[in-house]
Structures are given as C-alpha cells and as structure tokens.
Protein backbone atom coordinates (compact mmCIF):
# COMPACT_ATOMS: atom_id res chain seq x y z
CA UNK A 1 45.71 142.12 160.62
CA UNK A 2 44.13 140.13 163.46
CA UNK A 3 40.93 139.97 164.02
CA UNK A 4 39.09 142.17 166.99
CA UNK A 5 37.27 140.74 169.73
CA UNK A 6 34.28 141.94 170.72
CA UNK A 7 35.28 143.05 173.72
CA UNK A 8 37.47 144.77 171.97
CA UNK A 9 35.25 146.24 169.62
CA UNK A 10 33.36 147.62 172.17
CA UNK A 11 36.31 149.09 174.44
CA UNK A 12 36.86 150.89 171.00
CA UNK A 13 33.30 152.21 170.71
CA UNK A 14 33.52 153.62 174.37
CA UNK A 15 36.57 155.07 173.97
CA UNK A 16 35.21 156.63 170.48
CA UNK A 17 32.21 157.65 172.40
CA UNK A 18 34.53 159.43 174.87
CA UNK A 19 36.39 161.11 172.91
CA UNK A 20 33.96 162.52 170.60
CA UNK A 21 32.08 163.92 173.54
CA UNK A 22 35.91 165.17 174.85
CA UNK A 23 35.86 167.31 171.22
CA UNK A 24 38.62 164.79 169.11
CA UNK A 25 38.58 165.08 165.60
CA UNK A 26 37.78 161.84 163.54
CA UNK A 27 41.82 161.99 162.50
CA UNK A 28 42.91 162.30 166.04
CA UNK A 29 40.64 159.35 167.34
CA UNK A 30 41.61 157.36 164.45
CA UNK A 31 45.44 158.33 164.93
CA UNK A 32 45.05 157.83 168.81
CA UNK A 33 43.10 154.09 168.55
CA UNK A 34 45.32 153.08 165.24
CA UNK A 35 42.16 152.66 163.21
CA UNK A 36 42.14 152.33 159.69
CA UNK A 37 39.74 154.98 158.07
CA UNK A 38 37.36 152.61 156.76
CA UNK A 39 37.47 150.73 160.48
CA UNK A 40 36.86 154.15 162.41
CA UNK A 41 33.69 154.88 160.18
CA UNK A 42 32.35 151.50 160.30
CA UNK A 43 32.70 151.96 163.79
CA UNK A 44 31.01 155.30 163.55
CA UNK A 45 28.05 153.92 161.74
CA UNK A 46 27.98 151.37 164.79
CA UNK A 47 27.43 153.76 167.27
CA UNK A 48 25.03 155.76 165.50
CA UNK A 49 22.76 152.53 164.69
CA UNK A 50 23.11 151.25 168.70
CA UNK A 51 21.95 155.19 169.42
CA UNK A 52 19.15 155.00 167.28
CA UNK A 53 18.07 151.70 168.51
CA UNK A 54 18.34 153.05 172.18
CA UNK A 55 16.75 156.46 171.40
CA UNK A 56 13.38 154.25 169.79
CA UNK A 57 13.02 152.14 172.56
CA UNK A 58 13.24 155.03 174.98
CA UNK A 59 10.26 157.10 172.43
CA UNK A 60 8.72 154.12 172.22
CA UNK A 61 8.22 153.69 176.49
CA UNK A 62 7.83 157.65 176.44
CA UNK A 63 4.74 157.70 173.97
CA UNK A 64 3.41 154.31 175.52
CA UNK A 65 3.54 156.40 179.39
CA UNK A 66 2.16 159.28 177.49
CA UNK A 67 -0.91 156.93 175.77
CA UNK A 68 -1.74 155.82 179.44
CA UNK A 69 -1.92 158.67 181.30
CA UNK A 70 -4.14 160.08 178.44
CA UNK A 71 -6.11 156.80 179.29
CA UNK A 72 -6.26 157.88 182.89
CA UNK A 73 -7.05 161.41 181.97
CA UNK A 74 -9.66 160.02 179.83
CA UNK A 75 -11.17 157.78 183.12
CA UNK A 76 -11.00 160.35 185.46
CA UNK A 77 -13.30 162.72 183.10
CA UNK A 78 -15.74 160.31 182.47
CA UNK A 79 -15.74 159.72 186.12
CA UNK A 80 -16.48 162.88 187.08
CA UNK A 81 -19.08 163.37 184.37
CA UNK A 82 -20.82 160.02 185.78
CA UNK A 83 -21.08 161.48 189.68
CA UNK A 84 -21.97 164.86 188.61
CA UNK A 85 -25.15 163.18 185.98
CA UNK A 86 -26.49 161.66 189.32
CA UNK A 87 -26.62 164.78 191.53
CA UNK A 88 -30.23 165.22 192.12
CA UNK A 89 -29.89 168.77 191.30
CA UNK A 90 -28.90 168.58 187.81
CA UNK A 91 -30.77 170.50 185.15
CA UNK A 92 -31.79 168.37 181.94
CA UNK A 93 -29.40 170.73 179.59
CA UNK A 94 -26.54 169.80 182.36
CA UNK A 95 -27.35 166.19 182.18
CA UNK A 96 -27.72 166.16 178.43
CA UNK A 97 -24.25 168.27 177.96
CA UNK A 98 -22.45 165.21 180.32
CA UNK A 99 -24.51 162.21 178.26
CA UNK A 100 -22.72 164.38 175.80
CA UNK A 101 -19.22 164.67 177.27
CA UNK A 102 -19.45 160.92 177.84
CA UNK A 103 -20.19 159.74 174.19
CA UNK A 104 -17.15 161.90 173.28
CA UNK A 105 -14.84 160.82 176.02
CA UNK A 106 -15.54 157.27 174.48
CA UNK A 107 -15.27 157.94 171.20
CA UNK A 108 -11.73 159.51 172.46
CA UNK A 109 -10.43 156.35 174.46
CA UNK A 110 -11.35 154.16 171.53
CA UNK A 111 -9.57 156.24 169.35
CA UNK A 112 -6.42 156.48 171.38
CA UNK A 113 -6.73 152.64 171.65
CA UNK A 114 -7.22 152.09 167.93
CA UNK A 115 -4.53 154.76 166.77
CA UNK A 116 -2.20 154.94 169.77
CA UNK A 117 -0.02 152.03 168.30
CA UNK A 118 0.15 153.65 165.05
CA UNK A 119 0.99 157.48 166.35
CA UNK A 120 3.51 155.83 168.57
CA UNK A 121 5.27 154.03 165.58
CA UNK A 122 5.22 157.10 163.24
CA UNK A 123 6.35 159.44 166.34
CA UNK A 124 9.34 157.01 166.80
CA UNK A 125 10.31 156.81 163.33
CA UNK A 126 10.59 160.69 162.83
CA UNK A 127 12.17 161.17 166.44
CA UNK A 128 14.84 158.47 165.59
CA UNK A 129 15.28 159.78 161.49
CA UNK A 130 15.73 163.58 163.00
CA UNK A 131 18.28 162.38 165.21
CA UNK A 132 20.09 160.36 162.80
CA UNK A 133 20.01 163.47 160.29
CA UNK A 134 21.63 165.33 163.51
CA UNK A 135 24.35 163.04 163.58
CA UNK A 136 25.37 162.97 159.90
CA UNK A 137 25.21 167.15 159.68
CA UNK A 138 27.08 166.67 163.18
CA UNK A 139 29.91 164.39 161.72
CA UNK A 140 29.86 166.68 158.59
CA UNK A 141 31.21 169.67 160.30
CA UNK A 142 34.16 167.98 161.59
C-alpha cells in the first residue's frame, strides 16, 4: 500500500465530510473511497478532532465578544450613574444609591476581568466535550 499524500488525505476528509452530510453509511463511504476500516475511522477521528479544534476557537472569540460587550455594558452604567450623581437636583439617598451602584459596577468589571479568562476556558471545554459526545452517539446510530 502506498502511502497518501496529504493532499490526498484531505480530498478524502472532504469527500467524507460530504458524504456524511449527503446521509452515506460508514460501509458505503468506506466501499465508495476504498478505505480500509481502520483507515476510514482514523479518518473519522480526524475530522472530529479538526471540528473540535474549530468549534473552541469559534467559543473561545464568542465568549471573548461576549466578555467585552459586558465591559461596555459595564462603562456605559457607570457612566450614566457618574452624570446623573452631578445633577444639582439629586437627593442625598439618590446620590448615596449611585456611590452605591458605582462600588458594585466596579467590583463587577474587576470580576469579569479576573474570572473572564477562566469562565471562558471552562465554557469552551464543556461546549467542545458536548459536541464531541454528539458526535460519538451520532456515529453510534449508524
């Protein structure tokens, strides 16, 4: 047996991609590409790493887009909070409630900047072990 090129490999990935998604059993794939069993679920296992690889990295820019718009969300209150406190109208229970709102809104940003890396590593690991359990019950049924 000759050894595959990679391009070769990955024309056979593709075209296992595209015919999963067309409904082909494992046999008729394998049959169809003249894989060896072993070869077809090597390939398999392939696929399913380079899709949980590409599913983390798009979690990972997800969570980060999430963490700074919480950021922004975060600015924008404190913001607010800082041009209502100098309205000359305020009432002292008003201004004390905002002093309030602001010691909390940076307690919250510091904890989102602490934590943030953390939630978004945990968050991606789950996301990406779910999938991959998907996958296996998936291949399971077929």
């Amino acid at each position: 047996m000759t050894k595959r090129s990679k391009e070769q490999i990955d024309a056979e990935l593709f075209t296992i991609r595209e015919l999963r998604k067309e409904a082909y059993t494992d046999k008729q794939i394998q049959e169809r590409l003249g894989l060896s069993r072993s070869t077809f679920y090597f390939y398999i296992k392939k696929i399913r790493d380079e899709d949980k690889r590409a599913l983390s990295d798009i979690l990972k820019e997800s969570i980060s887009n999430e963490v700074l718009m919480l950021q922004d969300k975060l600015t924008m209150l404190e913001h607010q909070t800082l041009t209502k406190l100098t309205a000359e109208d305020i009432s002292n229970r008003d201004f004390f409630d905002g002093v309030r709102l602001l010691k909390e809104l940076g307690s919250d940003r510091i904890k989102l900047l602490l934590e943030g890396s953390e939630v978004l590593s945990i968050a991606t690991r789950q996301q990406a072990d779910n999938t991959e359990r998907e996958q296996e019950e998936q291949a399971t049924t077929e």
